[in-house]
C-alpha atoms as a PDB file:
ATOM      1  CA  UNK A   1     -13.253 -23.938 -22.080  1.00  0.00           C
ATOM      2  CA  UNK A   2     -16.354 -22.658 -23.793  1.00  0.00           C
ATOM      3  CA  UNK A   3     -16.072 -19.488 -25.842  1.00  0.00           C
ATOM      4  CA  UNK A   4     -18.174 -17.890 -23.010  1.00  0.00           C
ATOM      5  CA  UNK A   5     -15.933 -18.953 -20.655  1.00  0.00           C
ATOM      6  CA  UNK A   6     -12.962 -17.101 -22.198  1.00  0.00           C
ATOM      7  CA  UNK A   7     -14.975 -14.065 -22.703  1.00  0.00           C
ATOM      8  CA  UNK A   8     -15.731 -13.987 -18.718  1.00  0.00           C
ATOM      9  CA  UNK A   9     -12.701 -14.792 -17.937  1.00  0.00           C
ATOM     10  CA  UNK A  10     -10.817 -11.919 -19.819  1.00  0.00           C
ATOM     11  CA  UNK A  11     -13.392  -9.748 -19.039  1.00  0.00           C
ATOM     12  CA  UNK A  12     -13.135 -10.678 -15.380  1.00  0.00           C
ATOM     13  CA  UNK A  13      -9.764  -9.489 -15.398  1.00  0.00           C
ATOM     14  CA  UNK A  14      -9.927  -5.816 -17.398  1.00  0.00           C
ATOM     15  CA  UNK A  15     -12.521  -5.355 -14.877  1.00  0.00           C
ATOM     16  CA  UNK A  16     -10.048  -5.560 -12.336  1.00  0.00           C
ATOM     17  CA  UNK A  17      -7.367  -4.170 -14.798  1.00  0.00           C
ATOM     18  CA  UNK A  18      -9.954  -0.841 -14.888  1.00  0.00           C
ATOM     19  CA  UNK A  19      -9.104  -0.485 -11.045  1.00  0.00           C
ATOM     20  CA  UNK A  20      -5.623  -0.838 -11.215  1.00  0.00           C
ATOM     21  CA  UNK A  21      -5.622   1.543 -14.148  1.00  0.00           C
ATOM     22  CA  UNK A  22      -7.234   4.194 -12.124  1.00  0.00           C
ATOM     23  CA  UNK A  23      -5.166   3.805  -9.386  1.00  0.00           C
ATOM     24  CA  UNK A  24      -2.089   3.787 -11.053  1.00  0.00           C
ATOM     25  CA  UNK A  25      -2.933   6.743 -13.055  1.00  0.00           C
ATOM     26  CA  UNK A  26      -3.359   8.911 -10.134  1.00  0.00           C
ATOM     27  CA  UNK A  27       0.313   7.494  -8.310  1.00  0.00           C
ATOM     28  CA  UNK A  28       2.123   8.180 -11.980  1.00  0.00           C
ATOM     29  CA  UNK A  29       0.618  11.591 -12.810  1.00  0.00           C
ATOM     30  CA  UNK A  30       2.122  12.445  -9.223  1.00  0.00           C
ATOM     31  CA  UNK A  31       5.145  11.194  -9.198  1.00  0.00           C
ATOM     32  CA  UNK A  32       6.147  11.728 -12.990  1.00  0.00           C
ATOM     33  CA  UNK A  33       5.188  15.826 -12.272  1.00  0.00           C
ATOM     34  CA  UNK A  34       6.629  16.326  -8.636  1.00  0.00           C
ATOM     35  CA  UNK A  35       8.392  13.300  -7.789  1.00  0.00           C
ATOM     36  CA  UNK A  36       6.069  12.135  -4.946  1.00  0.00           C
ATOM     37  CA  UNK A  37       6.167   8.260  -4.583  1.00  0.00           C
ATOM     38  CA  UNK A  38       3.080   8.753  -2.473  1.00  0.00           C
ATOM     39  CA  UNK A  39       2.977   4.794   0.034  1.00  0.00           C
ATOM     40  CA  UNK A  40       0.080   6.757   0.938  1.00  0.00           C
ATOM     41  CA  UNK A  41      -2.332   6.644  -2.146  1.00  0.00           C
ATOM     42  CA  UNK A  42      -4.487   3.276  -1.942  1.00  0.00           C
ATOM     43  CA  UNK A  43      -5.262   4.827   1.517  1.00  0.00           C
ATOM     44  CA  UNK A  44      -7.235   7.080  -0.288  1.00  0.00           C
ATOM     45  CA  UNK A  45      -8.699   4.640  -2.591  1.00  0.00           C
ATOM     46  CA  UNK A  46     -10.016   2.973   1.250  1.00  0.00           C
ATOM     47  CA  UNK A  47     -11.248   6.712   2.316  1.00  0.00           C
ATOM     48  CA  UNK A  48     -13.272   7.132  -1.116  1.00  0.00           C
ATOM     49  CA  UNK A  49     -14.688   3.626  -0.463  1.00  0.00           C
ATOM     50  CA  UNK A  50     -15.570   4.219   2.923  1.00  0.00           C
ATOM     51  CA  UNK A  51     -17.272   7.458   2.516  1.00  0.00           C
ATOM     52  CA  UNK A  52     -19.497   5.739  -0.609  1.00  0.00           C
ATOM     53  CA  UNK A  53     -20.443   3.070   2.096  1.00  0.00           C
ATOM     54  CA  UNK A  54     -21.093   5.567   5.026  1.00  0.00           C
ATOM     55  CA  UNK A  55     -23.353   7.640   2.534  1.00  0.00           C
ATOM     56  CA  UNK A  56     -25.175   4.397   1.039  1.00  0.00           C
ATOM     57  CA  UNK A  57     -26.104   3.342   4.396  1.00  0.00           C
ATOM     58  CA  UNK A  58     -26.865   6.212   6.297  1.00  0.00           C
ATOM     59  CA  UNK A  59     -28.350   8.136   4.163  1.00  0.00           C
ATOM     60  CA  UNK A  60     -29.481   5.886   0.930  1.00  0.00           C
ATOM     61  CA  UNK A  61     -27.108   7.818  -1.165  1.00  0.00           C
ATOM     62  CA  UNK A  62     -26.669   6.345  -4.812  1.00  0.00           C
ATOM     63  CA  UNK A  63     -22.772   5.122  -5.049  1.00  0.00           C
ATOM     64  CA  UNK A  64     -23.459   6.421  -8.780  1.00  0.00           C
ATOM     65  CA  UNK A  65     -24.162  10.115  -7.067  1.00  0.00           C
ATOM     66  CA  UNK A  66     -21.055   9.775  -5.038  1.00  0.00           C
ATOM     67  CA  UNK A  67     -18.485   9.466  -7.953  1.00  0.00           C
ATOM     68  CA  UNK A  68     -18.039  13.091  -8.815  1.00  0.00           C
ATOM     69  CA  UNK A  69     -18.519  13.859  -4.838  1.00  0.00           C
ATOM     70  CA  UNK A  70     -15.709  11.466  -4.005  1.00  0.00           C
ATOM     71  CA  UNK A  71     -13.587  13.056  -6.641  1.00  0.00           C
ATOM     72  CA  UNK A  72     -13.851  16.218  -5.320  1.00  0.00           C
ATOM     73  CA  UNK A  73     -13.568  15.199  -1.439  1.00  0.00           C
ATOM     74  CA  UNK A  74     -10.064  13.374  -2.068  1.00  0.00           C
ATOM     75  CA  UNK A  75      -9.437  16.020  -4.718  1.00  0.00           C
ATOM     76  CA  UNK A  76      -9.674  18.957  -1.485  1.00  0.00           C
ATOM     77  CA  UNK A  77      -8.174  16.625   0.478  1.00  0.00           C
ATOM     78  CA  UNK A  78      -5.313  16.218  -1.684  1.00  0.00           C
ATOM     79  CA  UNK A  79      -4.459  19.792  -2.308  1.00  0.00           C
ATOM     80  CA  UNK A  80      -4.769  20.307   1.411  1.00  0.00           C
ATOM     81  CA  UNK A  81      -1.684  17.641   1.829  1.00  0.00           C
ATOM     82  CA  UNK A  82       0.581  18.916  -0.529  1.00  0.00           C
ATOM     83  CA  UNK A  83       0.169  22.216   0.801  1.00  0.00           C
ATOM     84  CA  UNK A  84       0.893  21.059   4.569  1.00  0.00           C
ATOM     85  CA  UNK A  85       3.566  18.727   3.435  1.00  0.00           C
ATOM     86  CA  UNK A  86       4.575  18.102   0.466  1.00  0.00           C
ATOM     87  CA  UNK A  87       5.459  21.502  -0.636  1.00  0.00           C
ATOM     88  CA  UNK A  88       7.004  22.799   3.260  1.00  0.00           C
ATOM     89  CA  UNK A  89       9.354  19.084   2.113  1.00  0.00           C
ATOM     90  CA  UNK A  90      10.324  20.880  -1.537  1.00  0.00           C
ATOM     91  CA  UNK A  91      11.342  24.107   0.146  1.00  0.00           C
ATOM     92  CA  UNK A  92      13.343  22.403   2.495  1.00  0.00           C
ATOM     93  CA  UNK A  93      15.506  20.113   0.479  1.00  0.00           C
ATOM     94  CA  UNK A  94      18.320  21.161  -1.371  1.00  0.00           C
ATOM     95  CA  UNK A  95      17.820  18.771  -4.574  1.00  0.00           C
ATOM     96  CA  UNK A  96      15.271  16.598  -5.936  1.00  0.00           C
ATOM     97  CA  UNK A  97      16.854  13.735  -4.901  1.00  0.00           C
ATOM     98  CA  UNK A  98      16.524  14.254  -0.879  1.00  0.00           C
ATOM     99  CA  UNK A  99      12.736  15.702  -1.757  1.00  0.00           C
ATOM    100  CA  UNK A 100      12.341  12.211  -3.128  1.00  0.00           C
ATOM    101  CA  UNK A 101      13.875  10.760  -0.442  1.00  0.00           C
ATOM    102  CA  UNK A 102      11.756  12.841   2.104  1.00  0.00           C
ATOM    103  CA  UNK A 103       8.683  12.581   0.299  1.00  0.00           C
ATOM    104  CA  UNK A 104       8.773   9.020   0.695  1.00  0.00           C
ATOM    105  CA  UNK A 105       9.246   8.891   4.776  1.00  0.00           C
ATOM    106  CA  UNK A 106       6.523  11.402   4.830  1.00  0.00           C
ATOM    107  CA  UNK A 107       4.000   9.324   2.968  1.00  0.00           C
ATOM    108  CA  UNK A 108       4.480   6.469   5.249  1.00  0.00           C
ATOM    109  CA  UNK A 109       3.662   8.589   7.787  1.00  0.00           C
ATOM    110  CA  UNK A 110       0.615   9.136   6.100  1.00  0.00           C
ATOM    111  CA  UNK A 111      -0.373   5.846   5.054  1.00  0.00           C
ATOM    112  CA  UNK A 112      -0.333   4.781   8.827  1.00  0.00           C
ATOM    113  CA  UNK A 113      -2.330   8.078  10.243  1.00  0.00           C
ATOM    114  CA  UNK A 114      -4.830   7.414   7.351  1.00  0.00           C
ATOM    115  CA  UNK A 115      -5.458   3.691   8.610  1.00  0.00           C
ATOM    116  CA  UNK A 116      -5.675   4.597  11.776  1.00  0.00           C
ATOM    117  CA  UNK A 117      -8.057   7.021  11.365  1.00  0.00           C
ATOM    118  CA  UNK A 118     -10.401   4.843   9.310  1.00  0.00           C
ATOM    119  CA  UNK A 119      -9.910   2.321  12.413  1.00  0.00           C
ATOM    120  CA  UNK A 120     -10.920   4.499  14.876  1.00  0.00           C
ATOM    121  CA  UNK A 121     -13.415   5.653  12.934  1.00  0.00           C
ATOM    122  CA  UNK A 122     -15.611   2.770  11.229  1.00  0.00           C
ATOM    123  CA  UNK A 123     -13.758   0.365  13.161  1.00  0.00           C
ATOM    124  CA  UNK A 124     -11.956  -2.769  11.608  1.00  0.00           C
ATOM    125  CA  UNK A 125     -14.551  -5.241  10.284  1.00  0.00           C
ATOM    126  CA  UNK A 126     -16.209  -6.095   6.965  1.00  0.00           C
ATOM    127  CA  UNK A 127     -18.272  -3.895   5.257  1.00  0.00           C
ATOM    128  CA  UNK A 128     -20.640  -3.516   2.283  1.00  0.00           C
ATOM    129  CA  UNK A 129     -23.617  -3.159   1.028  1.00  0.00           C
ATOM    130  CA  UNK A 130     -25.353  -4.416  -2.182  1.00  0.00           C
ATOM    131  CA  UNK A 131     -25.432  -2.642  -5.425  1.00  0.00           C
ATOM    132  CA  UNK A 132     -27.033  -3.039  -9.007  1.00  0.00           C
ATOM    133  CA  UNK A 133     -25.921  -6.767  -7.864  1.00  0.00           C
ATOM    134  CA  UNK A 134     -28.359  -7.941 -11.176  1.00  0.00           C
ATOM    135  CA  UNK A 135     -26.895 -10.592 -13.171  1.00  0.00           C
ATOM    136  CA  UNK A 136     -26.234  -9.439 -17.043  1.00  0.00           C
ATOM    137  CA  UNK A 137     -25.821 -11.681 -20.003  1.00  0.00           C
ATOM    138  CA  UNK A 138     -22.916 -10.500 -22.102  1.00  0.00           C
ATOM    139  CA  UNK A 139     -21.819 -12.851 -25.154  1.00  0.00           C
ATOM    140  CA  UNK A 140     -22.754 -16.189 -22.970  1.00  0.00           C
ATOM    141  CA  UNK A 141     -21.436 -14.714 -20.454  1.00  0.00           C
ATOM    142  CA  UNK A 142     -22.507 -13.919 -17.139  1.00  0.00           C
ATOM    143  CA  UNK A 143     -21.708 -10.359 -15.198  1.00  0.00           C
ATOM    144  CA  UNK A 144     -23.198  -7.973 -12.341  1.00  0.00           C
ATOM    145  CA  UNK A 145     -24.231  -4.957 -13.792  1.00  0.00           C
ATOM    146  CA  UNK A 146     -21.791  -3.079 -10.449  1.00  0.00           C
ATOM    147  CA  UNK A 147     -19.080  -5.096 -12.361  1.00  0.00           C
ATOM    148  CA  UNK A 148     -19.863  -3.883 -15.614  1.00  0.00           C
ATOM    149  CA  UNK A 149     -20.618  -0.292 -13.998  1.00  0.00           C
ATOM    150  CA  UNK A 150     -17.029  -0.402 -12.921  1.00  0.00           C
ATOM    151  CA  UNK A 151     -15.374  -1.430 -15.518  1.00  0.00           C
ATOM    152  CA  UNK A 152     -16.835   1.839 -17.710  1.00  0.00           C
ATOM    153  CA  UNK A 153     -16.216   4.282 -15.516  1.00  0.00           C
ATOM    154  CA  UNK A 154     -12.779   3.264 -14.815  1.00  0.00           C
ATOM    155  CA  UNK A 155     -11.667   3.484 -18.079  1.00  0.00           C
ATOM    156  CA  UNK A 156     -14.044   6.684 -19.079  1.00  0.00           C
ATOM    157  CA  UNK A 157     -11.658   8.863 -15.651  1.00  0.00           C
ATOM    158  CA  UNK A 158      -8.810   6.958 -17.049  1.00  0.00           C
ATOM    159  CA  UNK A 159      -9.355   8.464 -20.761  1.00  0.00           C
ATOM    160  CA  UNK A 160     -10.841  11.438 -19.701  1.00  0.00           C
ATOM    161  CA  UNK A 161      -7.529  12.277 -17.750  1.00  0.00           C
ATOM    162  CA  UNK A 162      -5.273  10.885 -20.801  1.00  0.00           C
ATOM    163  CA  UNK A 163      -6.990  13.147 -23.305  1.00  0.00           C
ATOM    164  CA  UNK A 164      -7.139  16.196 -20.677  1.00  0.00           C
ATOM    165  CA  UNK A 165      -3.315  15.680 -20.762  1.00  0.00           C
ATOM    166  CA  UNK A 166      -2.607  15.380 -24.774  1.00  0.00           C
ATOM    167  CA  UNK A 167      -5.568  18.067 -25.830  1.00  0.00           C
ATOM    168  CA  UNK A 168      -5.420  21.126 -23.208  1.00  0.00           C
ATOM    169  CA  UNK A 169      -3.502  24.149 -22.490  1.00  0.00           C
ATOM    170  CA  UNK A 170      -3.270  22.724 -18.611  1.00  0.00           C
ATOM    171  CA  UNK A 171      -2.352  18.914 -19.929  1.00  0.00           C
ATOM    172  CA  UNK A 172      -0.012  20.698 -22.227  1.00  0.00           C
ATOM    173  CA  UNK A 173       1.767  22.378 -19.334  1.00  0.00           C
ATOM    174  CA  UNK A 174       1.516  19.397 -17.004  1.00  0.00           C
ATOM    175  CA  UNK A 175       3.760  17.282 -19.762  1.00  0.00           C
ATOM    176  CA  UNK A 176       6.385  20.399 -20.337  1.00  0.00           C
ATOM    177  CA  UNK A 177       7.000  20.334 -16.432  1.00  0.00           C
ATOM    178  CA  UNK A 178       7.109  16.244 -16.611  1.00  0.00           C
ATOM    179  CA  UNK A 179       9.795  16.482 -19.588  1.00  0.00           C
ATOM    180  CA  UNK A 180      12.179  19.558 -18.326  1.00  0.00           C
ATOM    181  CA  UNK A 181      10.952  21.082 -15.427  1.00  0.00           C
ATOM    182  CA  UNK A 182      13.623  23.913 -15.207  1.00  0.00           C
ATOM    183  CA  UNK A 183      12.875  24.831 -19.000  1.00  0.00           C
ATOM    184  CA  UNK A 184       8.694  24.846 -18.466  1.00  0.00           C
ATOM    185  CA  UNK A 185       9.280  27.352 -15.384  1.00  0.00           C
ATOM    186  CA  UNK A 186      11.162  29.508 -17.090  1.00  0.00           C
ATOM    187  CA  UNK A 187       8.469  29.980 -19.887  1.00  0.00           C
ATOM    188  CA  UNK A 188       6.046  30.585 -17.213  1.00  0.00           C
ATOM    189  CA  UNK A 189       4.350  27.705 -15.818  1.00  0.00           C
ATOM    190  CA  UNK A 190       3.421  28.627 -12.459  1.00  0.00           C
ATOM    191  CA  UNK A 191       4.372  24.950  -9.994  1.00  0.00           C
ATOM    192  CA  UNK A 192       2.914  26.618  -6.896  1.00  0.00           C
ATOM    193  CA  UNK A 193      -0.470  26.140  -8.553  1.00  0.00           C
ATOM    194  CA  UNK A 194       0.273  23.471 -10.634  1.00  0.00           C
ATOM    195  CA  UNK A 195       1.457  20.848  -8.491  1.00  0.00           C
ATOM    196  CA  UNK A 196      -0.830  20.792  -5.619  1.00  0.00           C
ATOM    197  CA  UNK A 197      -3.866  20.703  -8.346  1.00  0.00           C
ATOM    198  CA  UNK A 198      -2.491  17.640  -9.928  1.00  0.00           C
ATOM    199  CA  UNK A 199      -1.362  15.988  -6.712  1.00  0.00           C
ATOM    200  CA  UNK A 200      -5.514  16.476  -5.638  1.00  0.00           C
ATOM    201  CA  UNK A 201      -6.140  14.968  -8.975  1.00  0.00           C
ATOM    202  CA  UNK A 202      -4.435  12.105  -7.981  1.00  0.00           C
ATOM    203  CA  UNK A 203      -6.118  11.391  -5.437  1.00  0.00           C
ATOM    204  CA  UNK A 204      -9.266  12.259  -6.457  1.00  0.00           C
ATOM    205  CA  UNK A 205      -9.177   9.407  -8.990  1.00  0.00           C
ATOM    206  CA  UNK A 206      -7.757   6.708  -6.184  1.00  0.00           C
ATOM    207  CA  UNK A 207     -11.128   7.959  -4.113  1.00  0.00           C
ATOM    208  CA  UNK A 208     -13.428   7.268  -7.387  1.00  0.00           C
ATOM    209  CA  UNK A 209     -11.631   3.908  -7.581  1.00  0.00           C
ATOM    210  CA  UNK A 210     -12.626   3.521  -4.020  1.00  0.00           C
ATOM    211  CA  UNK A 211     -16.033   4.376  -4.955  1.00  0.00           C
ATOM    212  CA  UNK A 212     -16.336   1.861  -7.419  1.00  0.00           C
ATOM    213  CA  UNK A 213     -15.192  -0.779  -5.773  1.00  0.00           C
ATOM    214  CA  UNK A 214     -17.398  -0.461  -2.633  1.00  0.00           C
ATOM    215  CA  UNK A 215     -20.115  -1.267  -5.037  1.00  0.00           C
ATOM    216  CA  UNK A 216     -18.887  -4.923  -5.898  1.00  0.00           C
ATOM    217  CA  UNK A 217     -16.408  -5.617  -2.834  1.00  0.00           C
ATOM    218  CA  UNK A 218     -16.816  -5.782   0.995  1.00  0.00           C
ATOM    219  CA  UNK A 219     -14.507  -2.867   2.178  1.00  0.00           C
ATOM    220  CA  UNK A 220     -11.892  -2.782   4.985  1.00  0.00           C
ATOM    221  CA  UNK A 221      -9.501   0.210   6.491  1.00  0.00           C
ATOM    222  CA  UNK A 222      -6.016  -2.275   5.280  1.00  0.00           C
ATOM    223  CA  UNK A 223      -7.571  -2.681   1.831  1.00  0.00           C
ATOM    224  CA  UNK A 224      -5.449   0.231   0.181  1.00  0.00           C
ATOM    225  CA  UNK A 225      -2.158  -1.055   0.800  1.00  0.00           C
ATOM    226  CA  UNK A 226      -2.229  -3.717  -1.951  1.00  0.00           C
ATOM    227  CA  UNK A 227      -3.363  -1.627  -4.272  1.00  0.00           C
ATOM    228  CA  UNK A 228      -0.880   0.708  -3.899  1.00  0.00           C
ATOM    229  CA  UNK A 229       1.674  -1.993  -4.651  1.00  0.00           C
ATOM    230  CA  UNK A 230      -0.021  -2.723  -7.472  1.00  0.00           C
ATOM    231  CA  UNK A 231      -0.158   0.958  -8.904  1.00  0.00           C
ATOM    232  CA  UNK A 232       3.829   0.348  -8.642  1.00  0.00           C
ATOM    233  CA  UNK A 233       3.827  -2.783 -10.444  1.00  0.00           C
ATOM    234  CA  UNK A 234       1.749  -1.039 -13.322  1.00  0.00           C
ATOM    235  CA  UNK A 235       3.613   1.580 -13.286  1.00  0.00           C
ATOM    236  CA  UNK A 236       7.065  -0.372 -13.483  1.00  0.00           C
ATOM    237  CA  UNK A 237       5.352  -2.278 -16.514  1.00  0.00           C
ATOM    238  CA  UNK A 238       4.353   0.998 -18.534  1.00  0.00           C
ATOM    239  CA  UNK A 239       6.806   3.400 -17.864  1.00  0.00           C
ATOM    240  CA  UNK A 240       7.062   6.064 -15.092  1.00  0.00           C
ATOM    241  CA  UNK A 241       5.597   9.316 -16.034  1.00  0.00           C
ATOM    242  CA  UNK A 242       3.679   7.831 -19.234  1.00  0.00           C
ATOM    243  CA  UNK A 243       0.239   7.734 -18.761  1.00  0.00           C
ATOM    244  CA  UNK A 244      -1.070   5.205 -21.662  1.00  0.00           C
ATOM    245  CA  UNK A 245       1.320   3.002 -20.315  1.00  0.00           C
ATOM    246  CA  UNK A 246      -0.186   2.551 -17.392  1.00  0.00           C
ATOM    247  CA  UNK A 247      -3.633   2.748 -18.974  1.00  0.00           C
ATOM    248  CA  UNK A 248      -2.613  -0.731 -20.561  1.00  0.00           C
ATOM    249  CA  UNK A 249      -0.330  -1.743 -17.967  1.00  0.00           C
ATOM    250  CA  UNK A 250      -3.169  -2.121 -15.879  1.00  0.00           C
ATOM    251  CA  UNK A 251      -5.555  -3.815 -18.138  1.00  0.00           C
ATOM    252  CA  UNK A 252      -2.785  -5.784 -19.192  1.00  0.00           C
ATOM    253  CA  UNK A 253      -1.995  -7.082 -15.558  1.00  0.00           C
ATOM    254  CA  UNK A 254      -5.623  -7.640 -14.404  1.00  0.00           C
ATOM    255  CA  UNK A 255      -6.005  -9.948 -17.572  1.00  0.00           C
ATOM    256  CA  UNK A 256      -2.526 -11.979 -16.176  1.00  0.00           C
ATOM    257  CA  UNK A 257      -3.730 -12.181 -12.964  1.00  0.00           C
ATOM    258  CA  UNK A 258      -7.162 -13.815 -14.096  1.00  0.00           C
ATOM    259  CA  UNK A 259      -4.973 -16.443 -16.860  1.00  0.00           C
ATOM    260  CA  UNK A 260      -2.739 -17.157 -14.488  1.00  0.00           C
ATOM    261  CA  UNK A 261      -4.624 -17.701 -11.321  1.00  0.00           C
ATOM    262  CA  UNK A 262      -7.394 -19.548 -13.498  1.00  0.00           C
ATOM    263  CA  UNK A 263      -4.956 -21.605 -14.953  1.00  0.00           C
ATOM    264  CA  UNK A 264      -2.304 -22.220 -11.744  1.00  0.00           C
ATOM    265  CA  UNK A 265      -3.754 -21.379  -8.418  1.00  0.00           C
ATOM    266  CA  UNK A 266      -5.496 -18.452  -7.049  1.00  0.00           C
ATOM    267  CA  UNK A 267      -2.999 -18.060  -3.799  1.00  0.00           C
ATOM    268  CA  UNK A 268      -0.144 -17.725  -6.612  1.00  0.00           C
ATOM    269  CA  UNK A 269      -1.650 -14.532  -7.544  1.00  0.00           C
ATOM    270  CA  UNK A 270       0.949 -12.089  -5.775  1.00  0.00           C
ATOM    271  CA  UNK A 271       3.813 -14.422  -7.081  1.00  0.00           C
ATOM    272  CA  UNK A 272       2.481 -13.912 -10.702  1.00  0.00           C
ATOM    273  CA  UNK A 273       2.325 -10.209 -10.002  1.00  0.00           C
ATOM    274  CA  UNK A 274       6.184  -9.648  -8.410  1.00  0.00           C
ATOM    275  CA  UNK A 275       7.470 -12.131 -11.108  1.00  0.00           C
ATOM    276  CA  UNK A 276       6.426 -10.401 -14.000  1.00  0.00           C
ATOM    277  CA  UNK A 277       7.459  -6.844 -11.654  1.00  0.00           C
ATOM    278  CA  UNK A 278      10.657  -8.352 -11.090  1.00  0.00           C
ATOM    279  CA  UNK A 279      11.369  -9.342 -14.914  1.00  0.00           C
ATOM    280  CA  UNK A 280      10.570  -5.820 -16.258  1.00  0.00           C
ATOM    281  CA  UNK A 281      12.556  -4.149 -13.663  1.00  0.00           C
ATOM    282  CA  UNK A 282      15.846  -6.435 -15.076  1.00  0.00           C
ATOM    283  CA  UNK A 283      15.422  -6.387 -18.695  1.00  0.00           C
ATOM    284  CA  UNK A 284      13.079  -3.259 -19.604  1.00  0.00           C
ATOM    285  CA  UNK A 285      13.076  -1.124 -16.671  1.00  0.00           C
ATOM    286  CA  UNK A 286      11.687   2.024 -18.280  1.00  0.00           C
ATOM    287  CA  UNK A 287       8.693   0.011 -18.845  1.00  0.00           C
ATOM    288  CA  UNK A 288       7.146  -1.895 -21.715  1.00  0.00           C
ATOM    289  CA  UNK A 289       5.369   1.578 -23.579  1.00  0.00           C
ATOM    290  CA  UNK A 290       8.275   3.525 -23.348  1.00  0.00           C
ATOM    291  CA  UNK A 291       9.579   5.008 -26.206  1.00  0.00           C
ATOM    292  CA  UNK A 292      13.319   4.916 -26.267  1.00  0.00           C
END
């Protein structure tokens, strides 16, 4: 293979990596802070897409413009949820263990209203539209500039939210409640504001990934499920609660998926995926990144 080859090839997969990043970002930051393993959030990720499309073709709206709008949509959207459900569930149970438990049936619930919405809705068939679909010469390489479009903005939310976390007075409070959550209440950090916040953050970045990848994929009301998976299976591989790790968990396992599907076959790609989910589970299962 040429040296162009390899570079598309890699680059193929941290664009998908980017994605799964973003994704995965938004399903740790929740469930390292309140314990939500949210089924639910690639459902957003399809509503954020969806909305992109609707806007694109009914009213000629840039997908570009529609990032931050997204964001703040599934943002609302997710503060409005946690308020409704997630928090009524934390009141209820009498440890963090049934909340978990709880939480879990709840979001199934969700995931299935969600799709059925989106069903009723825009219906079940294909859709997409074409966008900045101009091929790009990178290193011998050939890209689409939505690819390469993509690809940035994935990882400039997925740093942005990284360094929010590490530099700011809210990051710094957000990592005191993910380390001892009894101690950072009783200095003061105020969870009734904190946690439905971050749980809109987290969904606000599955919508921008939704965004983004109306703009180089045809769009359907199932597509969310998978990546929801996958947001576990980066997860698993960087460590729950640690978001760098799953920054380069999910780089790391869209570059895997495009060696290993290039190299085997492309239907094996799910079997890479649980294999490698599988083998960190048994022999490092608090993740690769994780500092012991």
């Amino acid at each position: 293979m040429s040296l162009g080859g390899w570079l598309e090839l890699i680059a193929s997969g941290l664009i998908t990596g980017g994605v799964y990043a973003l994704v995965a970002l938004g399903l740790n930051l929740q469930y390292g802070l309140m314990r939500i393993l949210n089924i639910a959030h690639g459902e957003f990720l399809m509503l954020g897409a969806f909305i992109t499309w609707m806007a694109h073709d009914t009213l000629g709206v840039s997908p570009l413009v529609m990032v931050p709008v997204a964001f703040l949509a599934l943002m609302g959207l997710g503060m409005l949820i946690h308020r409704l459900t997630f928090r009524q569930l934390a009141r209820t149970s009498p440890n963090v263990d049934i909340f978990e438990a709880r939480g879990l049936m709840a979001s199934f619930g969700l995931m299935f209203l969600v799709q059925n919405f989106a069903t009723q809705v825009w219906g079940a068939d294909l859709r997409g539209y074409d966008y900045l679909a101009t091929p790009v010469a990178v290193g011998g390489a050939q890209f689409t500039a939505n690819k390469l479009v993509l690809l940035g903005l994935s990882l400039a939310f997925s740093i942005a939210l990284i360094v929010t976390l590490r530099t700011t007075l809210l990051g710094k409070g957000v990592r005191a409640l993910m380390q001892s959550p009894t101690g950072a209440q009783l200095v003061g950090i105020d969870t009734q504001r904190l946690h439905p916040l971050m749980f809109g953050v987290g969904l606000g970045l599955s919508g921008v990934a939704g965004c983004l990848l109306s703009m180089t994929y045809t769009i359907t009301p199932a597509m969310g499920e998978p990546y929801t998976v996958t947001a576990l299976i980066v997860i698993t591989l960087g460590g729950f609660g640690s978001m760098p790790g799953a920054l380069v968990g999910g780089l790391a396992l869209g570059v895997i998926e495009a060696l290993g599907t290039h190299f085997t076959n492309p239907s094996l790609k799910s079997l890479l995926s649980y294999s490698i989910f599988i083998a960190v589970l048994l022999w490092r299962p608090n993740g690769l990144f994780a500092r012991k």
